[in-house]
Every structure is written in C-alpha cells, then in structure tokens.
N, C-alpha and C. Protein backbone atom coordinates (compact mmCIF):
# COMPACT_ATOMS: atom_id res chain seq x y z
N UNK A 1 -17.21 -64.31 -46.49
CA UNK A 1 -17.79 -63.07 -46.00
C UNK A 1 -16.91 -61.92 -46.49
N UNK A 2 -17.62 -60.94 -46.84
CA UNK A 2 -16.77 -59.81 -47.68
C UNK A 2 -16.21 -58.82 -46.65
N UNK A 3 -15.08 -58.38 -46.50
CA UNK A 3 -14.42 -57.12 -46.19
C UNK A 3 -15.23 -56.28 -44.92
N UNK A 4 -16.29 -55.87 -45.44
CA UNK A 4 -16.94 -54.62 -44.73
C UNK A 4 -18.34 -55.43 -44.09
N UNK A 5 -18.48 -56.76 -44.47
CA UNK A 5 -19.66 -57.52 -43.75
C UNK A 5 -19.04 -57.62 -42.50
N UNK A 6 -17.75 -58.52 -42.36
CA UNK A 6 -17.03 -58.38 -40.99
C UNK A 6 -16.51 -57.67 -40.47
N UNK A 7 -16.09 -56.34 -40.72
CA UNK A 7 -16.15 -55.36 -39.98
C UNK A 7 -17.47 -54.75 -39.34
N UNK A 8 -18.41 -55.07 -40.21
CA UNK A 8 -19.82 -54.74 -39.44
C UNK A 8 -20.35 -55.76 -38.26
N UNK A 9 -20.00 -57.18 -38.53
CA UNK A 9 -20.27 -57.73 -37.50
C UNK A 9 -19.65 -57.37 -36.39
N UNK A 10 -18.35 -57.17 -36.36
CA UNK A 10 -17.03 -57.08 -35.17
C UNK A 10 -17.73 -55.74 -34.12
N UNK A 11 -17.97 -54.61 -35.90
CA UNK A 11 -18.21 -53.38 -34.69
C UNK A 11 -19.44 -53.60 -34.20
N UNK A 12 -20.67 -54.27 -34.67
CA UNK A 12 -21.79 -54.68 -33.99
C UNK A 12 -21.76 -55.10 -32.28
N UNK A 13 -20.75 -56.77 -32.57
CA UNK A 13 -20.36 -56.82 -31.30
C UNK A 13 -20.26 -56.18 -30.43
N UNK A 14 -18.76 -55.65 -30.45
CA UNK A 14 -17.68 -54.46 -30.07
C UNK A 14 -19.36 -53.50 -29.30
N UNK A 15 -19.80 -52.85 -30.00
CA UNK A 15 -20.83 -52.04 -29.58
C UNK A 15 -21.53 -52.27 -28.69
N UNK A 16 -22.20 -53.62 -28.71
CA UNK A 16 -23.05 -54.56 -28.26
C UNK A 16 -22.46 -54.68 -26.18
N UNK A 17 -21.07 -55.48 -26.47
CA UNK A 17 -20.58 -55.07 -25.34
C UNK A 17 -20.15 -54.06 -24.75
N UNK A 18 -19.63 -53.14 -25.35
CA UNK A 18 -19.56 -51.94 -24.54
C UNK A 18 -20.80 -51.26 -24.03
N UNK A 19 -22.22 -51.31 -24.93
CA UNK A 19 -23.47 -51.10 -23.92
C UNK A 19 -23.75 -51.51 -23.06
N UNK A 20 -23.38 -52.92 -22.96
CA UNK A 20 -23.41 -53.71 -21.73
C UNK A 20 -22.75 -53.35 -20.81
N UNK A 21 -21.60 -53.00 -20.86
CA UNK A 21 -20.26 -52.87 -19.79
C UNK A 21 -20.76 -51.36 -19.34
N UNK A 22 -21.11 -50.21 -20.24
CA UNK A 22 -21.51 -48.97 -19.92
C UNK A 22 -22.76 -48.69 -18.91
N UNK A 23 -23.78 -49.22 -19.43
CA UNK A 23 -24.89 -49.60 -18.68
C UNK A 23 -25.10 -50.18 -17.67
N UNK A 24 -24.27 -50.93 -17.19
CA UNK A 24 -24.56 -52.21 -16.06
C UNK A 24 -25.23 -53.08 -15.97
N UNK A 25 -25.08 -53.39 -17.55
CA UNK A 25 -26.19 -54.73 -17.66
C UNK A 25 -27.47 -54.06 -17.77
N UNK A 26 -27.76 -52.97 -17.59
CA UNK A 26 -29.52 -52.43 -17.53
C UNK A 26 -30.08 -53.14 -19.12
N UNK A 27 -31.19 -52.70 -19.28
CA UNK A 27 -32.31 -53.02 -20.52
C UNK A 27 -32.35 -51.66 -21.30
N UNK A 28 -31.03 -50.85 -20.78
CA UNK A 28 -31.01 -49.35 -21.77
C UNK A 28 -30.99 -49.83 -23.42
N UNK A 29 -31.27 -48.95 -24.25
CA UNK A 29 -31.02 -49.23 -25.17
C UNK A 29 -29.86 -49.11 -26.10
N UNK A 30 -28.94 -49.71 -26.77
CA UNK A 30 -27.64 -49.43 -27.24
C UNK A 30 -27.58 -48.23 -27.79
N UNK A 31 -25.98 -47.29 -27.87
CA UNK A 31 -25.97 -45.87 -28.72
C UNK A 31 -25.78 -46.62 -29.95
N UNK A 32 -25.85 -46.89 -30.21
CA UNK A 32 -25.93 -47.23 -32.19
C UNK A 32 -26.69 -47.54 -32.64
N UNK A 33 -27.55 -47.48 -33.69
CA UNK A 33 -28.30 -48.47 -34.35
C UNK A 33 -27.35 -49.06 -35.69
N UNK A 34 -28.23 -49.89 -36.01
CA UNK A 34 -27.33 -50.27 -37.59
C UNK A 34 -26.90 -49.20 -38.60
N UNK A 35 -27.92 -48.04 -38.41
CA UNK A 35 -27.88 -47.35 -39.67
C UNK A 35 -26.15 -46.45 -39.34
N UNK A 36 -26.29 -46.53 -37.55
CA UNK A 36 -24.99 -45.85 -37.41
C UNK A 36 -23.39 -46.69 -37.87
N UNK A 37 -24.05 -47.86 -37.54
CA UNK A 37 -23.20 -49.08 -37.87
C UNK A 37 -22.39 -48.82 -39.49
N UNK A 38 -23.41 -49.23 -40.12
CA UNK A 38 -22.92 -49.16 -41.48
C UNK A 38 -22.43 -47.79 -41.95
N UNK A 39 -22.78 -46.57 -41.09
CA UNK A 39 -22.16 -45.44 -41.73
C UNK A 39 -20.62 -45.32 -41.63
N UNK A 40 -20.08 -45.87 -40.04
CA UNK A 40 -19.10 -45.84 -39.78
C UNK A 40 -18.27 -46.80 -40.09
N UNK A 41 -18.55 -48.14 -40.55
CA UNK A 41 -17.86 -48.97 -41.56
C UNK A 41 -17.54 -48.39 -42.71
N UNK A 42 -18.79 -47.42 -43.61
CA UNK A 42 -18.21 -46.99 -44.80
C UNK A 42 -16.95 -46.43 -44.47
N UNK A 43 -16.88 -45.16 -43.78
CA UNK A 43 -16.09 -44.41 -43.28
C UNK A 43 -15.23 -45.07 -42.82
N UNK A 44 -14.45 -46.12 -42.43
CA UNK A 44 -13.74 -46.92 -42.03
C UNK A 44 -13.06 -47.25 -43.05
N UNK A 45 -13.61 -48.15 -43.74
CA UNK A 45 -13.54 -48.42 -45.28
C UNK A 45 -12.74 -47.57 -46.28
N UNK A 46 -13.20 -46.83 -45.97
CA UNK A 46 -12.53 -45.25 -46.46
C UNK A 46 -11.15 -44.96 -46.38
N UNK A 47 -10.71 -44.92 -44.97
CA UNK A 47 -9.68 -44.60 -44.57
C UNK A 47 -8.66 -45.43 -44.49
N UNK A 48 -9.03 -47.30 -44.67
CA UNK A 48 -8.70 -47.87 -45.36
C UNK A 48 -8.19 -48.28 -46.65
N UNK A 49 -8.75 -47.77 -47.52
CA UNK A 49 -8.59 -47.70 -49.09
C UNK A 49 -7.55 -46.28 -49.15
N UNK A 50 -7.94 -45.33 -48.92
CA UNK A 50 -7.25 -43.99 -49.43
C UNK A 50 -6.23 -43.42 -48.47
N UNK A 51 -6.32 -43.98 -47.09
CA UNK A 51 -5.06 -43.64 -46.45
C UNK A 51 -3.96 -42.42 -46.82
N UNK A 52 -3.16 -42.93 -47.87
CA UNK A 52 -2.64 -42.50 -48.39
C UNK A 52 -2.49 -41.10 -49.24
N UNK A 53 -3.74 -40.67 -48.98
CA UNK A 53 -3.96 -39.66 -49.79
C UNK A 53 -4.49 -38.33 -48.62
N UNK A 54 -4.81 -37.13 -49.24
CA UNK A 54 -4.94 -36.34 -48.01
C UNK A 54 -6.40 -35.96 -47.73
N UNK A 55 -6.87 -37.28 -46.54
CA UNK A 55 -8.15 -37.22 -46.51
C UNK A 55 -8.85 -36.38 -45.42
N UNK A 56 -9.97 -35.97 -45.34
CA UNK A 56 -10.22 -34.93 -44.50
C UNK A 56 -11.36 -35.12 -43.52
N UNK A 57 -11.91 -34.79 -42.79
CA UNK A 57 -12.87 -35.36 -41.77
C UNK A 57 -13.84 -35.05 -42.20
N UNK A 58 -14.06 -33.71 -43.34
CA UNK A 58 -15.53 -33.32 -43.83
C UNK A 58 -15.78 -34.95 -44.46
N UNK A 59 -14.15 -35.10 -45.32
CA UNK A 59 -14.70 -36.14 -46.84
C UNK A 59 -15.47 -37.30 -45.93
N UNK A 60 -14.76 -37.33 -44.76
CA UNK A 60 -15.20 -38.96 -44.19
C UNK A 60 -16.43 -39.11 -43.95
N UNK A 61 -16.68 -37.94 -43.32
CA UNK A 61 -18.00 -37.72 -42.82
C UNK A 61 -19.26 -37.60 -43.83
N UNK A 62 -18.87 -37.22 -44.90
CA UNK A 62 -19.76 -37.63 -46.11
C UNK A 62 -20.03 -38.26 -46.19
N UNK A 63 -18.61 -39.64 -46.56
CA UNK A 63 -18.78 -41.13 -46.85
C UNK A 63 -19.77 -41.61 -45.61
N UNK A 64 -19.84 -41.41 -44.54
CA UNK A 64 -20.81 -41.90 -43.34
C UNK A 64 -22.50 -41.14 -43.29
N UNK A 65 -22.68 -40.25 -44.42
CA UNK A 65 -23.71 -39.96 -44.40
C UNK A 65 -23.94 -39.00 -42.84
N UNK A 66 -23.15 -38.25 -42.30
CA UNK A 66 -23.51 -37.66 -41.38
C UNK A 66 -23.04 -36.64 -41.59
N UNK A 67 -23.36 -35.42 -40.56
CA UNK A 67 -22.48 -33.94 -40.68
C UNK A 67 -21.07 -34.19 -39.71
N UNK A 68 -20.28 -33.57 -40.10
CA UNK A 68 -18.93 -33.42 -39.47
C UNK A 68 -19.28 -34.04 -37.65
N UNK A 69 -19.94 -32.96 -37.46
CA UNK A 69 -19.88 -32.72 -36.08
C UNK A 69 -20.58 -34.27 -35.05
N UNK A 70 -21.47 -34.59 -36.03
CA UNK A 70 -21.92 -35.93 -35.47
C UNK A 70 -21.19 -36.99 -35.87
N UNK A 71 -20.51 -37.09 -36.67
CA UNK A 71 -19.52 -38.53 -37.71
C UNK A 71 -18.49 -38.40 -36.43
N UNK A 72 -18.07 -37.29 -36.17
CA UNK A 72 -16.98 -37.25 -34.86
C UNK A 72 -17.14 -37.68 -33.99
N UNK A 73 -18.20 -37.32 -33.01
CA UNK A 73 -18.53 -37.63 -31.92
C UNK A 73 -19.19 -38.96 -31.74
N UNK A 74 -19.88 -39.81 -33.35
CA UNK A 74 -20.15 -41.04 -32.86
C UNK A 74 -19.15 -41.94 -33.60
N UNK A 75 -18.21 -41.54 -34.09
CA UNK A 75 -16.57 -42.30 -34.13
C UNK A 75 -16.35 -42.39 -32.84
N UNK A 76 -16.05 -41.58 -32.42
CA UNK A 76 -15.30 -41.62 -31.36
C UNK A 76 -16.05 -42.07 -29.84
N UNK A 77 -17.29 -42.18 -30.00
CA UNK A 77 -17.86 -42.78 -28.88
C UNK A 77 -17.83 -44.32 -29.55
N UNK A 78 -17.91 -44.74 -30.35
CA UNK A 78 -17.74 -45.93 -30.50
C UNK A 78 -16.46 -46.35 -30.86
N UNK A 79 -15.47 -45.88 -31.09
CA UNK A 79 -13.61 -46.08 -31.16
C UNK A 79 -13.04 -45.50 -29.96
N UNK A 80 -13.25 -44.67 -29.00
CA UNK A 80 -12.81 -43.91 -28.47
C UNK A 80 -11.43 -42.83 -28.81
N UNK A 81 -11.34 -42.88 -30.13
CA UNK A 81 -11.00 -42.20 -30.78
C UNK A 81 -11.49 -41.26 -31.89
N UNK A 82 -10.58 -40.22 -32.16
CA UNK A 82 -11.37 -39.30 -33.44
C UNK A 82 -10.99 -40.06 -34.86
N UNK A 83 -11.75 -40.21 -35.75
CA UNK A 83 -11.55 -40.08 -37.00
C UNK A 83 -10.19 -40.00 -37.48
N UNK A 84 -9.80 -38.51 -37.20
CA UNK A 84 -8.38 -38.29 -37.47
C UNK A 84 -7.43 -39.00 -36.95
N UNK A 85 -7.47 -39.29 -35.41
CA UNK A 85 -6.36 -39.83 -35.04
C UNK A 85 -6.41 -41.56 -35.48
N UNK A 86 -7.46 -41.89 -35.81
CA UNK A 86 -7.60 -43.20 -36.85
C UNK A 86 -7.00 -42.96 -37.74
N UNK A 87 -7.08 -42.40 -38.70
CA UNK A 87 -6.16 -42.23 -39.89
C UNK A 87 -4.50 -42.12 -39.47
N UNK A 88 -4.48 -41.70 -38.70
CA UNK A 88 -3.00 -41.83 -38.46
C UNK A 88 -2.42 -42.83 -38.03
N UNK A 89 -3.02 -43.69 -37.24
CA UNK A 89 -2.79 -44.67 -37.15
C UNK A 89 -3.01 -46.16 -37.84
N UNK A 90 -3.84 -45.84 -38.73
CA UNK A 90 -3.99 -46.75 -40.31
C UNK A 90 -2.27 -46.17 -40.71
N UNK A 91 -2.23 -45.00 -40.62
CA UNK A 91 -0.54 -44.39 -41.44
C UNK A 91 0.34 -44.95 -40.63
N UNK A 92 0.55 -44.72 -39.63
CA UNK A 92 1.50 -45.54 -38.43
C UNK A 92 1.63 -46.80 -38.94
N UNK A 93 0.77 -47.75 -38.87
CA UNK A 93 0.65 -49.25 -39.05
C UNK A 93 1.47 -49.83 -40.74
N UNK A 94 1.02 -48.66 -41.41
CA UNK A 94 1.27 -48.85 -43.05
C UNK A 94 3.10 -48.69 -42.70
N UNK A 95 3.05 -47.26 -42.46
CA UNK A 95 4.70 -47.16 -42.35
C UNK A 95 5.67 -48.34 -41.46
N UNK A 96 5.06 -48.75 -40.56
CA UNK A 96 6.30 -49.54 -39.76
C UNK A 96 6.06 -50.78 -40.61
N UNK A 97 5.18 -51.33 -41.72
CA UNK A 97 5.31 -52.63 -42.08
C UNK A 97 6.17 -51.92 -43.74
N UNK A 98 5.85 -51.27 -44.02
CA UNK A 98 7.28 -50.64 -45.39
C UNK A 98 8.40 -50.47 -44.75
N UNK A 99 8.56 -49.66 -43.61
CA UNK A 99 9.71 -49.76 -42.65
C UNK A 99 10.29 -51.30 -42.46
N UNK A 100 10.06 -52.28 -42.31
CA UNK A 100 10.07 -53.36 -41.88
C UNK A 100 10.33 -54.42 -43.37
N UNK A 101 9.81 -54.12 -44.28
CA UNK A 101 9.85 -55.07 -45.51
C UNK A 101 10.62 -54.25 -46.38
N UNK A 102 11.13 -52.82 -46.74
CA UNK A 102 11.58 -52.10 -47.67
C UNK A 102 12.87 -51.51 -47.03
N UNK A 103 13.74 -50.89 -47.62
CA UNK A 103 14.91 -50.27 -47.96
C UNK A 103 14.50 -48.60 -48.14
N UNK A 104 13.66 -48.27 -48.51
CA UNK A 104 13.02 -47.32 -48.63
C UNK A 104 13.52 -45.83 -47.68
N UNK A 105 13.88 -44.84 -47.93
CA UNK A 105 13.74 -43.80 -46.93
C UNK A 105 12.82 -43.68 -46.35
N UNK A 106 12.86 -43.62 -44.90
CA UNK A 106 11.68 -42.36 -43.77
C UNK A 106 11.12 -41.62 -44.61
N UNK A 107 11.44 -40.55 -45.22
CA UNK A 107 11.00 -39.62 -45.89
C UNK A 107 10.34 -40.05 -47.52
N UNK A 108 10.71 -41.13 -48.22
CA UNK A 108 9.89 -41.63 -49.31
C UNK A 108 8.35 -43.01 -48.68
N UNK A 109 8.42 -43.49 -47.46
CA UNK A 109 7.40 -43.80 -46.61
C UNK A 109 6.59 -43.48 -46.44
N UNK A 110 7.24 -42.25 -46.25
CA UNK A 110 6.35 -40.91 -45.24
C UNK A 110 5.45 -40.81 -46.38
N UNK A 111 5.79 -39.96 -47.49
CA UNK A 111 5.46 -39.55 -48.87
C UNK A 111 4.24 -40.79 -49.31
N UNK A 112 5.18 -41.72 -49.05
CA UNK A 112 3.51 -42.83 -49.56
C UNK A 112 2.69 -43.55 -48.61
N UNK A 113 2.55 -43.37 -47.59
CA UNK A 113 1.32 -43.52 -46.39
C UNK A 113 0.91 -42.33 -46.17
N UNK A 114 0.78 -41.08 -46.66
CA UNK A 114 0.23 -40.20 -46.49
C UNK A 114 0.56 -38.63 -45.90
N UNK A 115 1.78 -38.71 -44.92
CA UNK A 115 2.00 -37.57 -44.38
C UNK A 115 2.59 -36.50 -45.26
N UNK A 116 2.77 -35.36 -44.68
CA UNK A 116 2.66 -34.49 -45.39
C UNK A 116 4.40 -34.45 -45.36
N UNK A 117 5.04 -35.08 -44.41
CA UNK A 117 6.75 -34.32 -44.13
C UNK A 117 7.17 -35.60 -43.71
N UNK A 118 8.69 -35.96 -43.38
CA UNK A 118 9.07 -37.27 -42.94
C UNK A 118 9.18 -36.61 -41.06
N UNK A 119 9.16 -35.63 -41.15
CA UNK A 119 9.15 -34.94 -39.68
C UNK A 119 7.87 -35.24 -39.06
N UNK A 120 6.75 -34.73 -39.77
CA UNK A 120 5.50 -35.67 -39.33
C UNK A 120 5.25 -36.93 -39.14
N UNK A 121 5.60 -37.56 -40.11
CA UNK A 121 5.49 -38.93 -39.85
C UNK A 121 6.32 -39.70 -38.60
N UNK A 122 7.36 -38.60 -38.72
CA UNK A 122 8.47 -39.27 -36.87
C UNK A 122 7.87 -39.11 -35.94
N UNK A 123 7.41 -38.07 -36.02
CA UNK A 123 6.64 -37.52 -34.46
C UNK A 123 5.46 -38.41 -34.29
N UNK A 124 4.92 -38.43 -35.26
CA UNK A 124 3.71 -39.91 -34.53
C UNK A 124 3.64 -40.88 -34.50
N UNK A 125 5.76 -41.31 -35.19
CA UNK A 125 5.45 -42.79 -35.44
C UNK A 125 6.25 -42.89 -33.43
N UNK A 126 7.12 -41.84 -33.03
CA UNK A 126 7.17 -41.98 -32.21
C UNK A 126 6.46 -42.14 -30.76
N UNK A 127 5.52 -41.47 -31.07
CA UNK A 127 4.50 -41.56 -30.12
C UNK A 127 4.04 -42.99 -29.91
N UNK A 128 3.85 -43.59 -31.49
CA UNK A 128 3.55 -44.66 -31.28
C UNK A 128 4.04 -45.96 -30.91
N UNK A 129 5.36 -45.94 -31.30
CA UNK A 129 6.13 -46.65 -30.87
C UNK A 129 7.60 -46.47 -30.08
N UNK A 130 7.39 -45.19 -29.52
CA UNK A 130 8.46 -45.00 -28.82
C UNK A 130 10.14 -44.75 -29.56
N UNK A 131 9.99 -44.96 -30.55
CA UNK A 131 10.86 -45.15 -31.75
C UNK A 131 11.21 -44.01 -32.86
N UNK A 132 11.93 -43.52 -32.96
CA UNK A 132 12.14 -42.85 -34.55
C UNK A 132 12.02 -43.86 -35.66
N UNK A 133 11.39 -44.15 -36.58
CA UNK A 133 11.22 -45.09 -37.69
C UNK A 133 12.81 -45.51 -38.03
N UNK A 134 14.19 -44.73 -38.23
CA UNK A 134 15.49 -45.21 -38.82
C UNK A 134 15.43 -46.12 -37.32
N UNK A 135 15.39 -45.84 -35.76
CA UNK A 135 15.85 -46.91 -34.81
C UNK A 135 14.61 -47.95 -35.00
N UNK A 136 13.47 -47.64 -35.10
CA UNK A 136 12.79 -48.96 -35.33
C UNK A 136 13.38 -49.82 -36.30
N UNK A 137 13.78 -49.30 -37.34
CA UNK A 137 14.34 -50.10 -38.64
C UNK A 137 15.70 -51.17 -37.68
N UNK A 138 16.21 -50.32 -37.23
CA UNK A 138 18.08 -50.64 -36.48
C UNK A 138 17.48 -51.58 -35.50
N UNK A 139 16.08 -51.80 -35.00
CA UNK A 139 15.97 -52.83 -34.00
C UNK A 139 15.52 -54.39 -34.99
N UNK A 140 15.26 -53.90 -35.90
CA UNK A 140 14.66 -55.15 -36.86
C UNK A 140 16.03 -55.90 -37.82
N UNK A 141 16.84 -54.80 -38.39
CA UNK A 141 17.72 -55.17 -38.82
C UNK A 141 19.14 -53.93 -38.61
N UNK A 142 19.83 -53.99 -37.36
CA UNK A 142 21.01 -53.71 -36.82
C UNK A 142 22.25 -53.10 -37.95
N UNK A 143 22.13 -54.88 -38.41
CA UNK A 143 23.58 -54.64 -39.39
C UNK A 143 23.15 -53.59 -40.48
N UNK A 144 22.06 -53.54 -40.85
CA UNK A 144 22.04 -52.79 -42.28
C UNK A 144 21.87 -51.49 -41.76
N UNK A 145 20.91 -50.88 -40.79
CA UNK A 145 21.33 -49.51 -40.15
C UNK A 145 23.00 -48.92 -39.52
N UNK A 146 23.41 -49.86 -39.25
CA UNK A 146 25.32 -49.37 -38.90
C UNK A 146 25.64 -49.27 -40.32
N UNK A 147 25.64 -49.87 -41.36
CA UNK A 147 26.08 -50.33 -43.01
C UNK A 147 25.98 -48.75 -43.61
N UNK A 148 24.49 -48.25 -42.93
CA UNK A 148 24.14 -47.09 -43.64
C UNK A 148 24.96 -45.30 -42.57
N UNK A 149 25.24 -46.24 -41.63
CA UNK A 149 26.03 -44.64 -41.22
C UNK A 149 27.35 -44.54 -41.39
C-alpha cells in the first residue's frame, strides 16, 4: 500500500471515530467527505516532502484544492490543529532525530528542517520538549555535550 493510500485510510478512520465520539453515536452525518479526505492528505503530503523549505498556508491550501480560509478550519477540525502548527511540528520531529543521530549545530539543524533562526527553532523545540535542543542532545549523549564546553 503506497504512502498517501494509508494515510487516507488512518485519516478516514481517525474521522470516522471522532464523528462517532462527537455525535453520540447519532445517524448524523460525518464532517468530511472523501473529497475532503484526499485534499488534506495531499496537503499533508506536502508538508511532508518540503518541510524544509519555507512553506506557506496559501501554498498548502492550494495543494488541498481549497481557499485558505476553509483548508484551515477543516485541518484543524480534523487535526485539531492548524496547518501551521503541523508544520512545525513535522520540523520539531525532523530536528530532535538530526539532534539525536548528528554532530551537527542547533543552528545548522535549524537551517535544514526549515526555520528561519536557531532561536526559532529553540523556542518550539522547547515547547515541545521542554528542552533546549544542546540539553536534549546532553540527555542522549552527556559525555560529548561536557567534551564540547
């Protein structure tokens, strides 16, 4: 099964039960249809592949075949998140596994998952993990963060 078939099934699911859980079991009809389905996989897809680059909520919302204002609001009713803060956290996820496998600076990381500053990239990697990316590094490997001060 290819890439974006199972992500379409998952968010199908995913959808499937949360109408259920939203509804109370009623015979309402689900907020998605397929066509919404597959728009927001493209768009998924998207932010997947190019991460890295400086992508924008108009571009995404293209890729999903919708206008801005609706690609948002049915992201985020079906992620409970925005678009954007998806992308950052595709960036989050990218950085702590280069963080984790590389030698690399914070700031050359930063540079290739996408952010614009290594200051940006702290501030949300902290959020996300409670962590400045150099102490996340110092919890994974100790000796080589003391080595480096």
């Amino acid at each position: 099964m290819n890439h974006s078939r199972q992500h379409w099934g998952e968010l199908r699911s995913q959808v499937a039960l949360l109408s259920i859980l939203v509804s109370g079991g009623s015979d309402s009809p689900p907020p998605f249809n397929d066509t919404d389905c597959g728009s927001l996989i493209a768009a998924i897809d998207l932010i997947h592949a190019d991460y890295s680059r400086d992508l924008s909520v108009p571009e995404m919302a293209r890729r999903a075949a919708m206008s801005r204002f609706h690609f948002i609001r049915r992201f985020a009713s079906a992620f409970g998140i925005t678009p954007y803060q998806y992308l950052l956290r595709v960036r989050i996820c990218h950085a702590a596994r280069l963080i984790a496998a590389t030698k690399h600076p914070p700031g050359t990381i930063a540079r290739l998952v996408g952010f614009t500053s290594p200051g940006q990239m702290s501030r949300h990697f902290k959020l996300a993990f409670g962590l400045s990316p150099t102490s996340f590094r110092g919890t994974l490997y100790p000796e080589e963060v003391a080595d480096m001060n």
